[in-house]
Protein backbone atom coordinates (compact mmCIF):
# COMPACT_ATOMS: atom_id res chain seq x y z
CA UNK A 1 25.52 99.06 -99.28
CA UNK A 2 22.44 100.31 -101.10
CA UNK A 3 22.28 98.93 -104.95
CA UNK A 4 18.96 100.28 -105.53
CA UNK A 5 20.55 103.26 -107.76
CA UNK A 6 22.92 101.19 -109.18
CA UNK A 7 20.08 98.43 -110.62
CA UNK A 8 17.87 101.49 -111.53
CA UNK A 9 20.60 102.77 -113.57
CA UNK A 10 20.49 99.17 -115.09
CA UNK A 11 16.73 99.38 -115.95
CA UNK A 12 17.26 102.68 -117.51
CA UNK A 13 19.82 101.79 -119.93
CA UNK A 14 17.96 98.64 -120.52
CA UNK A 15 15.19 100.83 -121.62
CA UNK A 16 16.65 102.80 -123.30
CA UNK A 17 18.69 100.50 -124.96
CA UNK A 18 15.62 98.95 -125.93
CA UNK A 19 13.75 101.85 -127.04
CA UNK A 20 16.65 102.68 -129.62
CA UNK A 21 16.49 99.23 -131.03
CA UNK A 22 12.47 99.48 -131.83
CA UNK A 23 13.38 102.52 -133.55
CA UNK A 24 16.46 101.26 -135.37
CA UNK A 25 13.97 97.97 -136.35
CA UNK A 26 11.30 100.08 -137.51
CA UNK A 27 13.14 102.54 -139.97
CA UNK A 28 15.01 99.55 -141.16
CA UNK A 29 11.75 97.87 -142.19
CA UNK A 30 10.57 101.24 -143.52
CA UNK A 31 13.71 101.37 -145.86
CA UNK A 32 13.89 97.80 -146.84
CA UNK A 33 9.63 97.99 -147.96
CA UNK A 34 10.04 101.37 -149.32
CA UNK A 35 13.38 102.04 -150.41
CA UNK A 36 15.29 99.06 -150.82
CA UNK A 37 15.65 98.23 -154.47
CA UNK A 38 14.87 94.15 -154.49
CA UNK A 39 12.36 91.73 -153.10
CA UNK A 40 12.85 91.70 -149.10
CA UNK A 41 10.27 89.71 -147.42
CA UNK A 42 10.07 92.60 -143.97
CA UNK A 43 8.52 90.55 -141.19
CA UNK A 44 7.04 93.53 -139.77
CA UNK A 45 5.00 94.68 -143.29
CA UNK A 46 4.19 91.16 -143.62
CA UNK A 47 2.37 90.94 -139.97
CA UNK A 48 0.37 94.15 -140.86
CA UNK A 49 -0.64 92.93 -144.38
CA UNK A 50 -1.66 89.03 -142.68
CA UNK A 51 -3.62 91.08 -139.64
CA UNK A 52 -5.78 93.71 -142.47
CA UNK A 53 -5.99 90.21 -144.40
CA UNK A 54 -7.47 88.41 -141.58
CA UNK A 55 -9.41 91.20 -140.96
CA UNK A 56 -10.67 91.73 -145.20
CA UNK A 57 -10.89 87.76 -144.89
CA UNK A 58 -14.14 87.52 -142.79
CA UNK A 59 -16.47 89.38 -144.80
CA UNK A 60 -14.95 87.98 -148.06
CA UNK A 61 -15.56 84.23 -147.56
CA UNK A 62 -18.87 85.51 -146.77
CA UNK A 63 -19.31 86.40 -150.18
CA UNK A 64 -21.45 84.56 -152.25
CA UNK A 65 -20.15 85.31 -156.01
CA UNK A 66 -16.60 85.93 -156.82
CA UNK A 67 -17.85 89.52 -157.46
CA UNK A 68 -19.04 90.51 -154.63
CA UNK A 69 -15.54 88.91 -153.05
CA UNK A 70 -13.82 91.00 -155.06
CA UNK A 71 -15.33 93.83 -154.45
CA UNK A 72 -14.47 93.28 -151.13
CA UNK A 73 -10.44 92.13 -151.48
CA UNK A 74 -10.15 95.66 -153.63
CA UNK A 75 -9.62 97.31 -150.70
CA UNK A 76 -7.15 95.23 -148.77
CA UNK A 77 -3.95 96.37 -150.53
CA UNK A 78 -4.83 100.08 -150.42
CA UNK A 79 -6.15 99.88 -146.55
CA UNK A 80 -2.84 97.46 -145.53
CA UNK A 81 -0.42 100.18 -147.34
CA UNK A 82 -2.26 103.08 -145.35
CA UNK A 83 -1.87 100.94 -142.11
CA UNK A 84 1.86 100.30 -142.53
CA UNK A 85 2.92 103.91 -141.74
CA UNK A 86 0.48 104.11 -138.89
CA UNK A 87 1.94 101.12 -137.48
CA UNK A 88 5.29 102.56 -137.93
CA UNK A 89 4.82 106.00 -135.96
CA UNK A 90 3.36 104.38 -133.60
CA UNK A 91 6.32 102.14 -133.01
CA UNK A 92 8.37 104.49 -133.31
CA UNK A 93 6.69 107.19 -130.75
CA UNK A 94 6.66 103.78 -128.86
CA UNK A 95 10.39 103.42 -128.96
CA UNK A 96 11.08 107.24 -128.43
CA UNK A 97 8.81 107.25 -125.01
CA UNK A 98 10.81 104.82 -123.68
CA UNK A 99 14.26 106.28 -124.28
CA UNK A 100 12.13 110.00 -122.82
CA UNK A 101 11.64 107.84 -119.91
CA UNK A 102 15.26 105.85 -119.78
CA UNK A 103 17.05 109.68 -119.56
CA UNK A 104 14.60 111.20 -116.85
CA UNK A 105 12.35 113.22 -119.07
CA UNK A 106 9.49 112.74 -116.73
CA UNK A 107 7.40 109.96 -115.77
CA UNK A 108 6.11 107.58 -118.79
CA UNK A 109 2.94 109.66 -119.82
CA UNK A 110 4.90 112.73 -119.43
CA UNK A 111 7.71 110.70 -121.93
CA UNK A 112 4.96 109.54 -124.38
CA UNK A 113 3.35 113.00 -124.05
CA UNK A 114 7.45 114.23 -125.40
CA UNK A 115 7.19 111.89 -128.09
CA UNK A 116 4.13 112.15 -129.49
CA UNK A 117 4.61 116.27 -130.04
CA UNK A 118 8.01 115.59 -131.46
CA UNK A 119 7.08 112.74 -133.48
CA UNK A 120 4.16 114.92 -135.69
CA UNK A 121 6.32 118.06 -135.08
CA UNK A 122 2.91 119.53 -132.95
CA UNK A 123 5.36 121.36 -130.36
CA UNK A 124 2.56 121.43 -127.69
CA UNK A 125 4.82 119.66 -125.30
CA UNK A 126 8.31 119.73 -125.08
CA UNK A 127 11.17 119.16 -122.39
CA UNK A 128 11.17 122.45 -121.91
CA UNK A 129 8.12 122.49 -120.73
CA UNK A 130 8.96 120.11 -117.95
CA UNK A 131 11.69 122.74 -117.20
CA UNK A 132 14.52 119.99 -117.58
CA UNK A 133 18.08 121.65 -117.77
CA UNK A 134 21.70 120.07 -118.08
CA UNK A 135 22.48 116.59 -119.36
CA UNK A 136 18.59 115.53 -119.58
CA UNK A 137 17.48 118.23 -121.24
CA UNK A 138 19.99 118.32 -123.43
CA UNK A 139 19.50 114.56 -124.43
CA UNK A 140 15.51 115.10 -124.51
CA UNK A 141 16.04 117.93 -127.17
CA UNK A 142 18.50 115.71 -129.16
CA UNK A 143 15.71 113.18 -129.08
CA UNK A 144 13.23 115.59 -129.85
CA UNK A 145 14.76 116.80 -133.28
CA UNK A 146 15.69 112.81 -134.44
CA UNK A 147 12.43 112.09 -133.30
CA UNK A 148 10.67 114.85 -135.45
CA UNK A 149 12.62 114.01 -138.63
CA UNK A 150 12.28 110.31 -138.62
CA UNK A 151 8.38 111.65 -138.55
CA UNK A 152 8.97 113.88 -141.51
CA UNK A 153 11.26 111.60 -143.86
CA UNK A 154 8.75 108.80 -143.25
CA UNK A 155 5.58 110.86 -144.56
CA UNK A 156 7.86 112.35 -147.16
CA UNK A 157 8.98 108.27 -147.87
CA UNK A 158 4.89 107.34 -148.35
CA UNK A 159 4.51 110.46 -150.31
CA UNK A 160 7.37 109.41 -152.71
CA UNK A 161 6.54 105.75 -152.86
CA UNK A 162 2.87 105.96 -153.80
CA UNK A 163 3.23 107.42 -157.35
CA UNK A 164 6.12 104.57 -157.79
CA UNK A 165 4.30 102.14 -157.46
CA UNK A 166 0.56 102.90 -159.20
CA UNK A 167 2.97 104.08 -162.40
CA UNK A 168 4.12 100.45 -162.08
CA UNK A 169 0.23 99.10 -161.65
CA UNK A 170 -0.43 101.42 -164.60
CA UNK A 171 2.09 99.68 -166.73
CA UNK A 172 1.67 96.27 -165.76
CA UNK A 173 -2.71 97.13 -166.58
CA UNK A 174 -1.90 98.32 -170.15
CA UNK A 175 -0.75 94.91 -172.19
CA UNK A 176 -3.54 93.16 -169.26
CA UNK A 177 -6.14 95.25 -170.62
CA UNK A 178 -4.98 95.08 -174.39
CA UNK A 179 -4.85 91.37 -173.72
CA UNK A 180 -8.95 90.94 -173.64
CA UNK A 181 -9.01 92.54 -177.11
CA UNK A 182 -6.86 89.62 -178.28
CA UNK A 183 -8.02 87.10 -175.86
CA UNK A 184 -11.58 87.37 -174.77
CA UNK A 185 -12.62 88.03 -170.93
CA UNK A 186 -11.97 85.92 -169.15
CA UNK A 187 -8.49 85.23 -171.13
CA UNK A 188 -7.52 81.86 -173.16
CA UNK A 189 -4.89 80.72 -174.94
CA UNK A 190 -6.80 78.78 -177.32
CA UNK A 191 -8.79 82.59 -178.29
CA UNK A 192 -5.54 84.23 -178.55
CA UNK A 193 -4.25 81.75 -181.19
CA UNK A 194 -7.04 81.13 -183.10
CA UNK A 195 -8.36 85.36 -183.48
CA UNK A 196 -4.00 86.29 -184.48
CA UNK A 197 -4.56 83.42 -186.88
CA UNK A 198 -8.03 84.83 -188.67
CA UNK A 199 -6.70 88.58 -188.08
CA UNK A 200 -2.79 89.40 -188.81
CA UNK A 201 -1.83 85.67 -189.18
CA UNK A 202 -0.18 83.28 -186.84
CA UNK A 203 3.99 85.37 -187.30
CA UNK A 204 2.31 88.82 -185.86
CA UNK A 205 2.16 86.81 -182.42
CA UNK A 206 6.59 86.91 -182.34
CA UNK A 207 5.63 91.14 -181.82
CA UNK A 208 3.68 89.72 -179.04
CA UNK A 209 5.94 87.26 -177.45
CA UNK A 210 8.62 90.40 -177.28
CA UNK A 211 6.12 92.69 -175.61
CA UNK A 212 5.45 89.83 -173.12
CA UNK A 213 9.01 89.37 -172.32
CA UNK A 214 9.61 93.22 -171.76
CA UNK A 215 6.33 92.74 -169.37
CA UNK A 216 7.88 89.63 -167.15
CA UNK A 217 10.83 91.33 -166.92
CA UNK A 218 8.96 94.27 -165.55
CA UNK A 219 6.69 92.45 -163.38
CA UNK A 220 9.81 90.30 -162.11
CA UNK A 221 11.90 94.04 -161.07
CA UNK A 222 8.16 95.50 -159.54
CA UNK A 223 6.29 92.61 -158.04
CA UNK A 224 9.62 91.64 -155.75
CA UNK A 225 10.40 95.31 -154.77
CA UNK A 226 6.81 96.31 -154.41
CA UNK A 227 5.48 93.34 -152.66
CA UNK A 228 1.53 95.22 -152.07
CA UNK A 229 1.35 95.71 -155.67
CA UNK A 230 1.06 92.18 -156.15
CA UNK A 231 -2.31 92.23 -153.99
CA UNK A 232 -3.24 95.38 -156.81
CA UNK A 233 -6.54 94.19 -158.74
CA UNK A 234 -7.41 95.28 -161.42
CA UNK A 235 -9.79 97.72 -162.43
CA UNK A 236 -12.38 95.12 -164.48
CA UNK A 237 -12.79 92.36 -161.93
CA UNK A 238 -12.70 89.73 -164.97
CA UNK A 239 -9.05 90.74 -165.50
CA UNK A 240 -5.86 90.24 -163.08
CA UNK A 241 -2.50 89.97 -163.93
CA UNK A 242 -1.55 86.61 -163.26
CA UNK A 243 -4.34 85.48 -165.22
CA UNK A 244 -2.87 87.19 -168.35
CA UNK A 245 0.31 85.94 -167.26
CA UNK A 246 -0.87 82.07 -167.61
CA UNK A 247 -2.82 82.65 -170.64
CA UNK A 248 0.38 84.51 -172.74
CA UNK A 249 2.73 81.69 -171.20
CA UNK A 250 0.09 78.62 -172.33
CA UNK A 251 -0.17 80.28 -175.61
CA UNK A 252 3.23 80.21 -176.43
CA UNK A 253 3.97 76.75 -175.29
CA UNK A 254 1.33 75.65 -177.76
CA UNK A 255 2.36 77.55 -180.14
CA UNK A 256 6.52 75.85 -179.63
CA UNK A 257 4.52 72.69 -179.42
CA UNK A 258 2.27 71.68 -181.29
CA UNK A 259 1.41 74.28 -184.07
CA UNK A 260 2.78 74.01 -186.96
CA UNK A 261 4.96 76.99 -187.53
CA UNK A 262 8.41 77.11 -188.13
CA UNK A 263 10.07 77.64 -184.66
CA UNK A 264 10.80 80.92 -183.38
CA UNK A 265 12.98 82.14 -180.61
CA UNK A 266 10.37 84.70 -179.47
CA UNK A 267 7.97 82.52 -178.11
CA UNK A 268 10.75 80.15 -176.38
CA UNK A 269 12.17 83.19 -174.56
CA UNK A 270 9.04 84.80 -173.66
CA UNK A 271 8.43 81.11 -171.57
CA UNK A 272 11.86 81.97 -170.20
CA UNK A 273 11.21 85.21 -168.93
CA UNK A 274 7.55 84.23 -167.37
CA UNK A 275 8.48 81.42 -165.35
CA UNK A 276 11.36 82.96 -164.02
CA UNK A 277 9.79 86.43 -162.83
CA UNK A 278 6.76 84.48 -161.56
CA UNK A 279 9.56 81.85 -159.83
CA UNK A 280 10.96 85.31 -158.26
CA UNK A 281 7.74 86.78 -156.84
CA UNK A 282 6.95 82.75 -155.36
CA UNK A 283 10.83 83.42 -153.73
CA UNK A 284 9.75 86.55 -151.83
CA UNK A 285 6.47 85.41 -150.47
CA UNK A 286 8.36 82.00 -149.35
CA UNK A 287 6.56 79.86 -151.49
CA UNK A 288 8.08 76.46 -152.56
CA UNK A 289 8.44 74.72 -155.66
CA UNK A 290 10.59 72.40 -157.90
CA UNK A 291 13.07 74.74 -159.14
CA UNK A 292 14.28 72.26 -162.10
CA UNK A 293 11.57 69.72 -162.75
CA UNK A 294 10.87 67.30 -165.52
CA UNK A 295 7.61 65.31 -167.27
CA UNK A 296 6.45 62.98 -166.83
CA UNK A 297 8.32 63.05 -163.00
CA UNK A 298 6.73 66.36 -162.00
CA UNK A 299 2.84 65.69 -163.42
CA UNK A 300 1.41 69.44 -164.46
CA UNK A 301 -2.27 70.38 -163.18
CA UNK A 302 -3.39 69.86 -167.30
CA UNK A 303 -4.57 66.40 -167.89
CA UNK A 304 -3.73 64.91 -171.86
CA UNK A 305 -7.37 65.41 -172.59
CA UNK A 306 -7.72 68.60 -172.03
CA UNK A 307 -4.73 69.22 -174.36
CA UNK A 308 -6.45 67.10 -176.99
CA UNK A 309 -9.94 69.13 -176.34
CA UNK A 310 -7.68 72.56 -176.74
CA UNK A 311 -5.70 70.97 -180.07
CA UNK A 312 -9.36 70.37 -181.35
CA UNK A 313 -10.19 73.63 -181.16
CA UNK A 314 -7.60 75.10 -183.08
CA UNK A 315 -7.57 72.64 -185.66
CA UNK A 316 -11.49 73.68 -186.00
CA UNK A 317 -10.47 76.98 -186.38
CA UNK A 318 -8.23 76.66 -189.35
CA UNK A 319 -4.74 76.42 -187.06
CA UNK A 320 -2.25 73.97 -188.77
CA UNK A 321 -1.26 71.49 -186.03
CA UNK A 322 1.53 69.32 -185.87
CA UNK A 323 0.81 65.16 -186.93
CA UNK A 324 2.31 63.72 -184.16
CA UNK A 325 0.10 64.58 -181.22
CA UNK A 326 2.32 62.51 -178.83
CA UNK A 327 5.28 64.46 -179.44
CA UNK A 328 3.23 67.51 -179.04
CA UNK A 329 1.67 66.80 -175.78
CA UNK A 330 5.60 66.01 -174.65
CA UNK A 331 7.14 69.37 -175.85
CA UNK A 332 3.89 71.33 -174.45
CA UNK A 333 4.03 69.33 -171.32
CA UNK A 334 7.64 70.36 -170.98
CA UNK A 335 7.27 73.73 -171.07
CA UNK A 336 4.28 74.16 -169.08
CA UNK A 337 5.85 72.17 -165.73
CA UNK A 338 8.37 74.96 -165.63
CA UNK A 339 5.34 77.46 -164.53
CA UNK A 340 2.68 74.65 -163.29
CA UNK A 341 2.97 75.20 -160.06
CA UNK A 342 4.13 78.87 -159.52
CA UNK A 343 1.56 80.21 -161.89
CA UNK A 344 -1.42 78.09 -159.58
CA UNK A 345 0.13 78.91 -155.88
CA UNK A 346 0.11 83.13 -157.38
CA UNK A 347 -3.21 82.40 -158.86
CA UNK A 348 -4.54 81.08 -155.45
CA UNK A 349 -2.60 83.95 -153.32
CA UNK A 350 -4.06 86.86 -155.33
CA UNK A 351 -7.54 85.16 -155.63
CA UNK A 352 -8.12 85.89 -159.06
CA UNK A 353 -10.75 85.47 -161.29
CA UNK A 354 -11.90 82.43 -163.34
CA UNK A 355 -9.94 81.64 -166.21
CA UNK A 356 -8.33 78.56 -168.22
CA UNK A 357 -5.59 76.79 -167.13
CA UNK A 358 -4.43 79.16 -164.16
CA UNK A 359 -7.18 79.77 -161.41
CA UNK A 360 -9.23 77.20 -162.82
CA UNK A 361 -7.53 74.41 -161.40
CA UNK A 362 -8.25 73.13 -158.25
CA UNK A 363 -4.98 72.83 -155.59
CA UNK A 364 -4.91 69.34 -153.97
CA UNK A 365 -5.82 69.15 -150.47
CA UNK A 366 -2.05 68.06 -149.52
CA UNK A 367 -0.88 71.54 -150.92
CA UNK A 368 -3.76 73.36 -150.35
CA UNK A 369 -3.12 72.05 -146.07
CA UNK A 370 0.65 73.59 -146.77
CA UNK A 371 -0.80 77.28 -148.26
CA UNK A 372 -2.24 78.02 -145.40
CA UNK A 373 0.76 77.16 -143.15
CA UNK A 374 3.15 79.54 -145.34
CA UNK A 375 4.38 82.93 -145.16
CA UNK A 376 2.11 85.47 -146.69
């Protein structure tokens, strides 16, 4: 009994089989980057963004000022979202050659040849070329039209998705940008307080704390279902948005701690809203941390000094400060470990730019051994 057209039956379902399910895998990972309305870490986006990284990454530590690094890193998110669709016609055609093959529509290059026309809609080769009639033509031209508008919807899905997401770089740059009018370049929280204090006085900062909010809320909805525009810089290379983030967040934990203003809900609430967005964009890149810690048992990355040095400088500048600095350093201390480590680990990811209190501090060599093991 001869099984050789039984078992190449087998391999030809198997193919095809296979074939389908690279297609299936790569639209899926198209619509859960593109379309998908919440932070979905794709595996396959994330392997093309790590690969352009690795690639962006040799000529970068090569740099020898954080400009010229910069300059470089500019280009990674724009190149890595130009790649992604390459990589996903490619695996598609990829998948759609082998299913040409699985039903008999030629031999492989023949198949890819199929694919290839169908997938960009070119029409120089077709199954009718190959003069292929009944069942397998039939199923080549059913495979030629899915083929050819998988290629459409997915240039017509880039098209769409572009202007989404630099309107949401545009908004997130506006209150970054206004923030170096209120906080110097590079931004700090001691700068913020002390120029609201000499210009509008210290209550024009709760308009400010509300604005922030609306911003982390933004950020939280954009940065999770836009993963590449977290890897956006910005277009002064003194400024990036996590930077701002740290600065508006520092600021208002002094300002609940130790300044002494009656208490306002604004600036509580604003804390709120930027640790938890910033805790959300750590969730979708996989990165771990302490999601209810306490001071003294979870130490933050600034020392007591530093807050004295920082409660110096206000109280040069005319700030009223609270009497009992113990206290103060407590309540600050308390809100601060709620964003420590999320606000470093995004700091470090993005590679942003000098500036107090965020990229400024150096990661231990324990966590800095565990960054480079995690998902990107």
């Amino acid at each position: 009994m001869n099984i050789q057209p039984l078992l190449d039956l087998l391999l030809r379902i198997a193919v095809f089989l296979a074939g389908g399910a690279l297609v299936v895998y790569t639209l899926l990972a198209a619509i859960r980057t593109f379309v998908l309305p919440r932070g979905d870490n794709v595996g396959l986006t994330r392997i093309v963004f790590r690969s352009v990284f690795s690639i962006f990454n040799i000529p970068g530590s090569k740099a020898k000022t954080y400009y010229e690094r910069d300059r470089i890193m500019a280009l990674f998110a724009p190149i890595s979202l130009l790649v992604l669709p390459i990589v996903w016609l490619i695996l598609i055609a990829l998948g759609y050659t082998l299913m040409y093959w699985a039903i008999g529509a030629g031999t492989f290059y023949e198949a890819f040849k199929i694919s290839g026309s169908s997938l960009y809609t070119l029409g120089f080769f077709t199954v009718d070329t190959l003069g292929q009639t009944g069942l397998n033509g039939l199923g080549a031209t059913v495979l030629e039209l899915s083929e050819a508008t998988i290629g459409l919807g997915l240039v017509a899905l880039l098209i769409s998705y572009l202007p989404t997401m630099y309107s949401a770089f545009s908004k997130r740059e506006t209150l970054v940008t206004m923030l170096e009018v209120r906080a110097d370049s590079p931004p700090s929280p001691i700068v913020l307080i002390t120029r609201a204090h000499s210009i509008r006085g210290l209550s024009y900062l709760s308009e400010l704390w509300q604005e922030w909010e609306v911003w982390f809320s933004e950020i939280d909805e954009s940065h999770t279902s836009l993963g590449p525009i977290n890897f956006f810089r910005s277009p002064q290379p003194d400024r990036s948005w996590i930077t701002a983030a740290g600065t508006v967040l520092d600021a208002a934990a002094l300002m609940s701690s130790v300044v002494n203003v009656p208490r306002t809900p604004e600036a509580q609430l604003c804390i709120r809203a930027g640790f938890v967005a910033l805790r959300h964009i750590c969730d979708f890149f996989g990165i771990p941390y302490d999601p209810d810690p306490h001071f003294p048992d979870h130490p933050i990355s600034i020392t007591r000094q530093e807050f004295d040095e920082a409660c110096a400088e206000l109280s040069a500048a005319g700030v009223p400060l609270k009497e009992d600095r113990d206290q103060a350093w407590q309540d600050f201390a308390g809100w601060r470990v709620n964003y420590d480590t999320v606000l470093l680990e995004l700091a470090d990811l993005t590679m942003a730019p000098y500036a107090m209190w965020s990229s400024d501090r150096g990661v231990q060599d324990s966590r800095s051994a565990r960054r480079k093991r995690r998902r990107f």
